[in-house]
N, C-alpha and C. Protein backbone atom coordinates (compact mmCIF):
# COMPACT_ATOMS: atom_id res chain seq x y z
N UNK A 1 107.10 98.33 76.47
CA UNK A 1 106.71 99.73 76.48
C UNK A 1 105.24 99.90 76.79
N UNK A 2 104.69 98.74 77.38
CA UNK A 2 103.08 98.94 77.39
C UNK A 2 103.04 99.95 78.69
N UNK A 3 103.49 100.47 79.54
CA UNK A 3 103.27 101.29 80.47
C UNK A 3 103.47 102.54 79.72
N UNK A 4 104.43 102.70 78.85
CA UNK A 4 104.21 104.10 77.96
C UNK A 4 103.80 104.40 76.21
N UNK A 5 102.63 103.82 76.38
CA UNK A 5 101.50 103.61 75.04
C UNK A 5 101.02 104.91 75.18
N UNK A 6 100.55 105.27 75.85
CA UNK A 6 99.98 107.01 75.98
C UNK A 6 100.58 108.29 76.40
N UNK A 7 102.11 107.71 76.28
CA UNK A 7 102.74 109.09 76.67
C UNK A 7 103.06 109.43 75.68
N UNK A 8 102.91 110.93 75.37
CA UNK A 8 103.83 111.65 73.78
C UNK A 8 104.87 111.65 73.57
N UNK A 9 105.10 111.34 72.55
CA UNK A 9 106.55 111.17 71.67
C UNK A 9 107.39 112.15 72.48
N UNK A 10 106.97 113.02 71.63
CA UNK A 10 108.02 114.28 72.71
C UNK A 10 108.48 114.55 74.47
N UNK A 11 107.41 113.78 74.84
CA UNK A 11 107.82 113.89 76.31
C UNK A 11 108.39 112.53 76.43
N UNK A 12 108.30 111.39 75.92
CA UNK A 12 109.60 110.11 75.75
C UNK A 12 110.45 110.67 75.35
N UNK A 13 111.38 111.69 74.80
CA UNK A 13 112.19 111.95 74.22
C UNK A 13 112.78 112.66 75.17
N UNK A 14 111.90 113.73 75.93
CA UNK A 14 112.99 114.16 76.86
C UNK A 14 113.04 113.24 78.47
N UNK A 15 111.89 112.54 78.62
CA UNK A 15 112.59 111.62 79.58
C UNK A 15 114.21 110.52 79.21
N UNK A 16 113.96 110.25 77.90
CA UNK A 16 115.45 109.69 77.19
C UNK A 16 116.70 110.04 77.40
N UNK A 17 116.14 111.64 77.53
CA UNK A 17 117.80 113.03 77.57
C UNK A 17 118.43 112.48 79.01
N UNK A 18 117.49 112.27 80.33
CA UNK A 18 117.74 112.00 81.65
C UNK A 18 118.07 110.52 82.01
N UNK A 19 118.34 109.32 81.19
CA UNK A 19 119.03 108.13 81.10
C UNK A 19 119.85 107.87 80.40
N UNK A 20 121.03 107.66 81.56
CA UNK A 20 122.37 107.39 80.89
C UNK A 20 122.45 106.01 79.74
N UNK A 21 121.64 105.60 80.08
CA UNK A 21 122.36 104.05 79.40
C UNK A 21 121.31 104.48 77.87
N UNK A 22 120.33 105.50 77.74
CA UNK A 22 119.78 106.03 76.24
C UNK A 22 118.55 105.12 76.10
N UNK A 23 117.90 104.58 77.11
CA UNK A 23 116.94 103.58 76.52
C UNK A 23 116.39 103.38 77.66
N UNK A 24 114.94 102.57 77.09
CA UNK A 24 114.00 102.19 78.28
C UNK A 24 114.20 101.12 78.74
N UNK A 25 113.85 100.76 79.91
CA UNK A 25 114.11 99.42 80.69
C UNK A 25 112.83 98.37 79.70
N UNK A 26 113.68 97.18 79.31
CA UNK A 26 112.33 96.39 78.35
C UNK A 26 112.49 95.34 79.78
N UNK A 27 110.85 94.70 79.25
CA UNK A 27 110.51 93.79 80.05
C UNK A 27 112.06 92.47 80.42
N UNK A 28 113.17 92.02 79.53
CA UNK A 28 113.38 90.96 79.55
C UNK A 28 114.29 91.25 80.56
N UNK A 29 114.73 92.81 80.33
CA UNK A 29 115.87 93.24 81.59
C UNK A 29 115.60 92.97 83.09
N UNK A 30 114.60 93.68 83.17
CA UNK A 30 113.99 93.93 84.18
C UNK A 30 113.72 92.28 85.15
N UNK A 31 112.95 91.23 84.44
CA UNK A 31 112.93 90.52 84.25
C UNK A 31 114.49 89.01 84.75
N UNK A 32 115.51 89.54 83.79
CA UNK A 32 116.89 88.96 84.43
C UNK A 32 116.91 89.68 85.64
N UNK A 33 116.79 90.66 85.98
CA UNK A 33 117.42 91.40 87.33
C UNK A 33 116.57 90.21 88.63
N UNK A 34 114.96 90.50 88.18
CA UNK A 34 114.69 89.79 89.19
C UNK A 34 114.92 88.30 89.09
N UNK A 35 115.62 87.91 88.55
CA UNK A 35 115.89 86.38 88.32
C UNK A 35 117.34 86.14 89.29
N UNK A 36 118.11 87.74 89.04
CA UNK A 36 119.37 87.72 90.14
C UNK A 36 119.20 87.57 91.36
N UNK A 37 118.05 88.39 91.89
CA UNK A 37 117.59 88.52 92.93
C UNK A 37 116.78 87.10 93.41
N UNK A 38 116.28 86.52 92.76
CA UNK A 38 115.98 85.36 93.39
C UNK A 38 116.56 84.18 93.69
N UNK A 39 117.78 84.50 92.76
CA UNK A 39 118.80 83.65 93.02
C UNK A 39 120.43 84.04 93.89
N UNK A 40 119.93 85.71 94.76
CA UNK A 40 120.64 85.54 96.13
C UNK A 40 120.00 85.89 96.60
N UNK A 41 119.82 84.45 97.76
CA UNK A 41 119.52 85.00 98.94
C UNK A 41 119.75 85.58 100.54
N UNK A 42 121.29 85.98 100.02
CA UNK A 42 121.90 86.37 101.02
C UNK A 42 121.78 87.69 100.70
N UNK A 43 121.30 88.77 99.76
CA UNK A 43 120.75 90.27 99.69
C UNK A 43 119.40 90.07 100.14
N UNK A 44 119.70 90.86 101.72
CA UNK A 44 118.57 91.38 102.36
C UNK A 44 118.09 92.81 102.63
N UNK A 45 117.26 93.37 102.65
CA UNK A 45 116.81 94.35 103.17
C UNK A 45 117.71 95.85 102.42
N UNK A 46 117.59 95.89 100.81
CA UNK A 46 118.33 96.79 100.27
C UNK A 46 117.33 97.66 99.45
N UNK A 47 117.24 98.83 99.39
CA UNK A 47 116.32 99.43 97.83
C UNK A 47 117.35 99.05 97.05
N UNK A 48 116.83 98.86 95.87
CA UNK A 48 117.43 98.95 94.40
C UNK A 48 116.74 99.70 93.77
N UNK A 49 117.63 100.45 92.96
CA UNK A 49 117.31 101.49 91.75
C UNK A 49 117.40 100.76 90.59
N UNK A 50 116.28 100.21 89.50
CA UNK A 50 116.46 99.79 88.37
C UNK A 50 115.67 100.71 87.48
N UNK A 51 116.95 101.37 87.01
CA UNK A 51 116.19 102.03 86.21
C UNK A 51 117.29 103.11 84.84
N UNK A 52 118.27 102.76 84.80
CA UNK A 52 119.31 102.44 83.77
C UNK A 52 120.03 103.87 84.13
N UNK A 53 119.88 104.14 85.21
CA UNK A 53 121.27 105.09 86.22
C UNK A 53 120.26 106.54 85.90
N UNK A 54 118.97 106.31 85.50
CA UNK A 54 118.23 107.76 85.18
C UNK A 54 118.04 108.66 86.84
N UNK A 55 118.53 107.70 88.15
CA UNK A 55 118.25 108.50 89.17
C UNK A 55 119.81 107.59 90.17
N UNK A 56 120.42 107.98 90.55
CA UNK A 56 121.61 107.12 91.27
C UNK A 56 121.64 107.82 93.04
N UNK A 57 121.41 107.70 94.04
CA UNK A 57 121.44 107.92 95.35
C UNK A 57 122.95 108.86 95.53
């Protein structure tokens, strides 16, 4: 959560309301994802959205 140390309680709370999965992305997640990703390397040239379905294309 060190990227949101200075945001107010209350405005974490309603960014919360707008993620489905109810929670913030912690470092270890984030973290496995790119561990997936480095371990294919047959995904090329894709955006990914990580960010627990708070925005879906």
């Amino acid at each position: 959560a060190g990227m949101l140390n200075d945001v107010p309680q209350p405005m974490l709370d309603e960014i919360l309301t707008t993620i489905p999965s109810g929670q913030f992305g912690a470092a270890a997640q984030i973290a496995s994802y790119v561990e997936l990703l480095i371990n294919s390397p047959y995904t090329t040239g894709q955006t990914l959205h990580v960010n627990g379905g708070q925005w879906m294309p």
